[in-house]
PDB file of N, CA and C in Angstrom:
ATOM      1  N   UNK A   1       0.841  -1.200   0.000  1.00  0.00           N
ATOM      2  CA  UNK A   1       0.000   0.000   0.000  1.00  0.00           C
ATOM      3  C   UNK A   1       0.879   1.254   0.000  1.00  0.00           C
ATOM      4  N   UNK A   2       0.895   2.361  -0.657  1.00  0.00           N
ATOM      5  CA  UNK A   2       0.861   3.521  -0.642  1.00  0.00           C
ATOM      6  C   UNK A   2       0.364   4.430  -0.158  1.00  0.00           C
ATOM      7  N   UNK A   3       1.556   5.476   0.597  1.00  0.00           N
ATOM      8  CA  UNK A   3       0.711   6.184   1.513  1.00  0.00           C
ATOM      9  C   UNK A   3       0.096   7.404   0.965  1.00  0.00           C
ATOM     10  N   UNK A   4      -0.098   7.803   0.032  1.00  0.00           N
ATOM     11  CA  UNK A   4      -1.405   8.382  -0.299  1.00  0.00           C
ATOM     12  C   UNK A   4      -2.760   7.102  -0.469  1.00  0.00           C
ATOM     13  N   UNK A   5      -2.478   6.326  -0.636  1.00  0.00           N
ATOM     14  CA  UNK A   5      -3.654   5.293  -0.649  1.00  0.00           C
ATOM     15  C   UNK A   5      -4.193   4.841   1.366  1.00  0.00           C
ATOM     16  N   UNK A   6      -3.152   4.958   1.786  1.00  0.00           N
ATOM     17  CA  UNK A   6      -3.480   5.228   3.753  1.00  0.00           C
ATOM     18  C   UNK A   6      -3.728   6.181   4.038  1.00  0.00           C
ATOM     19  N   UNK A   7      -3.530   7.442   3.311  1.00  0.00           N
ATOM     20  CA  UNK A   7      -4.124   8.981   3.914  1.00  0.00           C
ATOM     21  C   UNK A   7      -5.407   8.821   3.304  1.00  0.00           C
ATOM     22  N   UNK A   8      -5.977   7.949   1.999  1.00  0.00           N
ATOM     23  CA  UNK A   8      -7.270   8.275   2.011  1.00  0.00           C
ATOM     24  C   UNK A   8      -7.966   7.329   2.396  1.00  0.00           C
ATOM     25  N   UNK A   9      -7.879   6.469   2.422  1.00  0.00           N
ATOM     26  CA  UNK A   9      -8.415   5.508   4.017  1.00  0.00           C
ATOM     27  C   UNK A   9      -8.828   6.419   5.383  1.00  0.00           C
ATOM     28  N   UNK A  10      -7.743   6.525   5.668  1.00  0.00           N
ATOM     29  CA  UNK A  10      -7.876   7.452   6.658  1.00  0.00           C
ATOM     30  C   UNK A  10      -8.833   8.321   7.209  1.00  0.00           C
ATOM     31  N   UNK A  11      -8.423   9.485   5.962  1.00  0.00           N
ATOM     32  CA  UNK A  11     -10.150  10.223   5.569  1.00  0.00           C
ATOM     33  C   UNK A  11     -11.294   9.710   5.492  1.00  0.00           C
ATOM     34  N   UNK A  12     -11.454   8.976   4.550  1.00  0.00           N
ATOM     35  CA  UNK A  12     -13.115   8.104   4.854  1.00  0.00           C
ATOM     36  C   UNK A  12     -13.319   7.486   5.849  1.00  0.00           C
ATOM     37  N   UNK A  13     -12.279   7.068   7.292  1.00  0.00           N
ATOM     38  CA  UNK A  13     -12.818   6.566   8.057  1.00  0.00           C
ATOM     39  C   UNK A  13     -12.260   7.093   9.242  1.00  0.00           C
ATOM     40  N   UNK A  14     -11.795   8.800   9.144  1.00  0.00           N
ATOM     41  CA  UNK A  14     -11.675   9.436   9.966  1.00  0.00           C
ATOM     42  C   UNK A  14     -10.939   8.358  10.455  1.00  0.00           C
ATOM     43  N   UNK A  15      -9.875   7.923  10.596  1.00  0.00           N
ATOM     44  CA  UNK A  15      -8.698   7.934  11.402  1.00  0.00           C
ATOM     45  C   UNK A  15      -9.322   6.632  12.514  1.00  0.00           C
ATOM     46  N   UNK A  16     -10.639   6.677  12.931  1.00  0.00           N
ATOM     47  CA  UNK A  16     -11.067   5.566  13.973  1.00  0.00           C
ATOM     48  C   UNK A  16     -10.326   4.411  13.702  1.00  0.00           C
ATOM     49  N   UNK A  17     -10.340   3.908  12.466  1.00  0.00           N
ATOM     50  CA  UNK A  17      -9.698   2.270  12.536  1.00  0.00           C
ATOM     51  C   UNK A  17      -8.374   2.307  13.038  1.00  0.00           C
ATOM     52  N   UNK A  18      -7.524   3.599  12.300  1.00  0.00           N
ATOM     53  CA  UNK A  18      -6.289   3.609  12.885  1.00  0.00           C
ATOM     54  C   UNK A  18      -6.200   3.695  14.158  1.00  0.00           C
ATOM     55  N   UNK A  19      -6.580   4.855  15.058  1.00  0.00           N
ATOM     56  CA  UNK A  19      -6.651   5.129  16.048  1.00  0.00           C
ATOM     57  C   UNK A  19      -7.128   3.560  16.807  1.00  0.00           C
ATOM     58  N   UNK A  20      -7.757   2.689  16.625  1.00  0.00           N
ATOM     59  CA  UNK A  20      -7.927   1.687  17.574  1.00  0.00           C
ATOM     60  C   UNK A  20      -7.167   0.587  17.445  1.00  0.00           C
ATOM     61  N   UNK A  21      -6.444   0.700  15.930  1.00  0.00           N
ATOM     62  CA  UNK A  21      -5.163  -0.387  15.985  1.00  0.00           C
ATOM     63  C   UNK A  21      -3.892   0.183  16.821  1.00  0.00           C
ATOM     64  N   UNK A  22      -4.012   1.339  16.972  1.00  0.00           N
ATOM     65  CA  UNK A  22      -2.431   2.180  17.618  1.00  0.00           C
ATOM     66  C   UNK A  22      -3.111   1.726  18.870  1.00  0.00           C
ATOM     67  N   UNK A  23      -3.936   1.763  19.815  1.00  0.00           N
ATOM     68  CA  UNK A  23      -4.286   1.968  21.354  1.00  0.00           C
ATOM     69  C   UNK A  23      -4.236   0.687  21.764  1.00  0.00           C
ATOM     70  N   UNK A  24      -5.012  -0.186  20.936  1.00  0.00           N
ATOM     71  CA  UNK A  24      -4.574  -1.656  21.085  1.00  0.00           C
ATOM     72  C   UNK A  24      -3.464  -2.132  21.121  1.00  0.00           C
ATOM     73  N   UNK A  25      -2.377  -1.497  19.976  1.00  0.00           N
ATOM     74  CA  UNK A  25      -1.428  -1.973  20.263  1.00  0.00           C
ATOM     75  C   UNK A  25      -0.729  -1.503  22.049  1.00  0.00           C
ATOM     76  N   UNK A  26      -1.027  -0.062  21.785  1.00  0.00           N
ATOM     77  CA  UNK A  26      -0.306   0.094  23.153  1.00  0.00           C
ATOM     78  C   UNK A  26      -0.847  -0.566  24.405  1.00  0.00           C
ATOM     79  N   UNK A  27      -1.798  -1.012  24.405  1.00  0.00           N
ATOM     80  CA  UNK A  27      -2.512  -1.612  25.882  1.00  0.00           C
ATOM     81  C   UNK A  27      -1.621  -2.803  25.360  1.00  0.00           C
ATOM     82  N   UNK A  28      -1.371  -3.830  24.289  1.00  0.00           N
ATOM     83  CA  UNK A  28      -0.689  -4.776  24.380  1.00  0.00           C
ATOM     84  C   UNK A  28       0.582  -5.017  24.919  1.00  0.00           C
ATOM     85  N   UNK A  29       1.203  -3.436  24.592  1.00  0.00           N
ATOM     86  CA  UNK A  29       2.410  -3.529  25.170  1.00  0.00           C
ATOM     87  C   UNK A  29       2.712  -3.308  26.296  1.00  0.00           C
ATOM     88  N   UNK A  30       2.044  -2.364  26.995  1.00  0.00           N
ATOM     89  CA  UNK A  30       1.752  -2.294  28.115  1.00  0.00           C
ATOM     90  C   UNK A  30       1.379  -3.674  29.173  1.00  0.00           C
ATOM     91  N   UNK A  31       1.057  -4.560  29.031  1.00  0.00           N
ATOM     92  CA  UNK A  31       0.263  -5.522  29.181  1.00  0.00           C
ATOM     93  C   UNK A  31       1.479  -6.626  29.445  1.00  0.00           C
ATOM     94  N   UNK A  32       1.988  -6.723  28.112  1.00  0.00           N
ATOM     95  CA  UNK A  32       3.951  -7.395  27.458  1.00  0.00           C
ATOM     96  C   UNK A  32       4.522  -6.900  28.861  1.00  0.00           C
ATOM     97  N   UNK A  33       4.675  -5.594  29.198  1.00  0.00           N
ATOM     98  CA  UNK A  33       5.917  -5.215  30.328  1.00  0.00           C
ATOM     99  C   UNK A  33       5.544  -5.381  31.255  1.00  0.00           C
ATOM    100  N   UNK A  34       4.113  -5.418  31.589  1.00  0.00           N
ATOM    101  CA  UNK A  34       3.845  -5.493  33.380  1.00  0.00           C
ATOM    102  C   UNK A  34       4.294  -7.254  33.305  1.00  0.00           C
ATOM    103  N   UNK A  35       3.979  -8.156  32.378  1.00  0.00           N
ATOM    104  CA  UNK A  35       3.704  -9.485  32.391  1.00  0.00           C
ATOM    105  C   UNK A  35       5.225  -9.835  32.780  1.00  0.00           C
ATOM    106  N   UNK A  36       6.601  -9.003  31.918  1.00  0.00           N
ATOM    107  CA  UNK A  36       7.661  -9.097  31.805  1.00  0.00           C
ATOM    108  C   UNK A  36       8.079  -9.387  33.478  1.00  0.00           C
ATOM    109  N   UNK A  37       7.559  -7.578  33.279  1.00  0.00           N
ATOM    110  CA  UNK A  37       8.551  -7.473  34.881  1.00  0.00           C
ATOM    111  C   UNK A  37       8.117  -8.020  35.979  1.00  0.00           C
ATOM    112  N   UNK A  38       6.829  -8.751  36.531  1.00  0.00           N
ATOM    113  CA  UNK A  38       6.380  -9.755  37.276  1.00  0.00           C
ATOM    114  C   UNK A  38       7.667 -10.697  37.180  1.00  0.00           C
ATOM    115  N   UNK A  39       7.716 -11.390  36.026  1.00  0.00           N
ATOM    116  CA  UNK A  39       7.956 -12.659  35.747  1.00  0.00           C
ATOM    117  C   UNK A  39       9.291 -12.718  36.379  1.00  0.00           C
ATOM    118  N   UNK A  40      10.031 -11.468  36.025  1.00  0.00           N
ATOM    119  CA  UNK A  40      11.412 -11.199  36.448  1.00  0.00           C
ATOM    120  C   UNK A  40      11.289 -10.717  37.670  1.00  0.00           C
ATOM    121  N   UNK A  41      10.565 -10.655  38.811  1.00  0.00           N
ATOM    122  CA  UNK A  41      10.333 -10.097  39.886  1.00  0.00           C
ATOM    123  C   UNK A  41      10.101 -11.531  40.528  1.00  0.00           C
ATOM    124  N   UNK A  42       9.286 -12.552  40.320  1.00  0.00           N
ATOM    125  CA  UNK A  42       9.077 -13.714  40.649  1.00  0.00           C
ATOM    126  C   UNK A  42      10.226 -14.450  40.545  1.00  0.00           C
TER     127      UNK A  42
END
C-alpha cells in the first residue's frame, strides 16, 4: 500500500480504525511489560 492510498483511508474513516489499531497496540504492550517485569520479579 501507498501512503497516499493510507491517507485516504484514513479520511473516509476518519482515522477511527487507525486510532484503535495504535491503542490496542499500546494496551498490548503495556500488558507485554507489566507481564515481563512480574515474571522477572518472581
Amino acid at each position: 500500500m501507498s501512503i497516499t492510498s493510507i491517507i485516504n483511508i484514513m479520511k473516509v474513516t476518519q482515522g477511527n480504525i487507525f486510532c484503535r489499531v495504535v491503542w490496542s497496540f499500546r494496551i498490548v504492550l503495556r500488558c507485554g511489560r507489566l507481564i515481563m517485569i512480574q515474571k522477572i520479579i518472581d
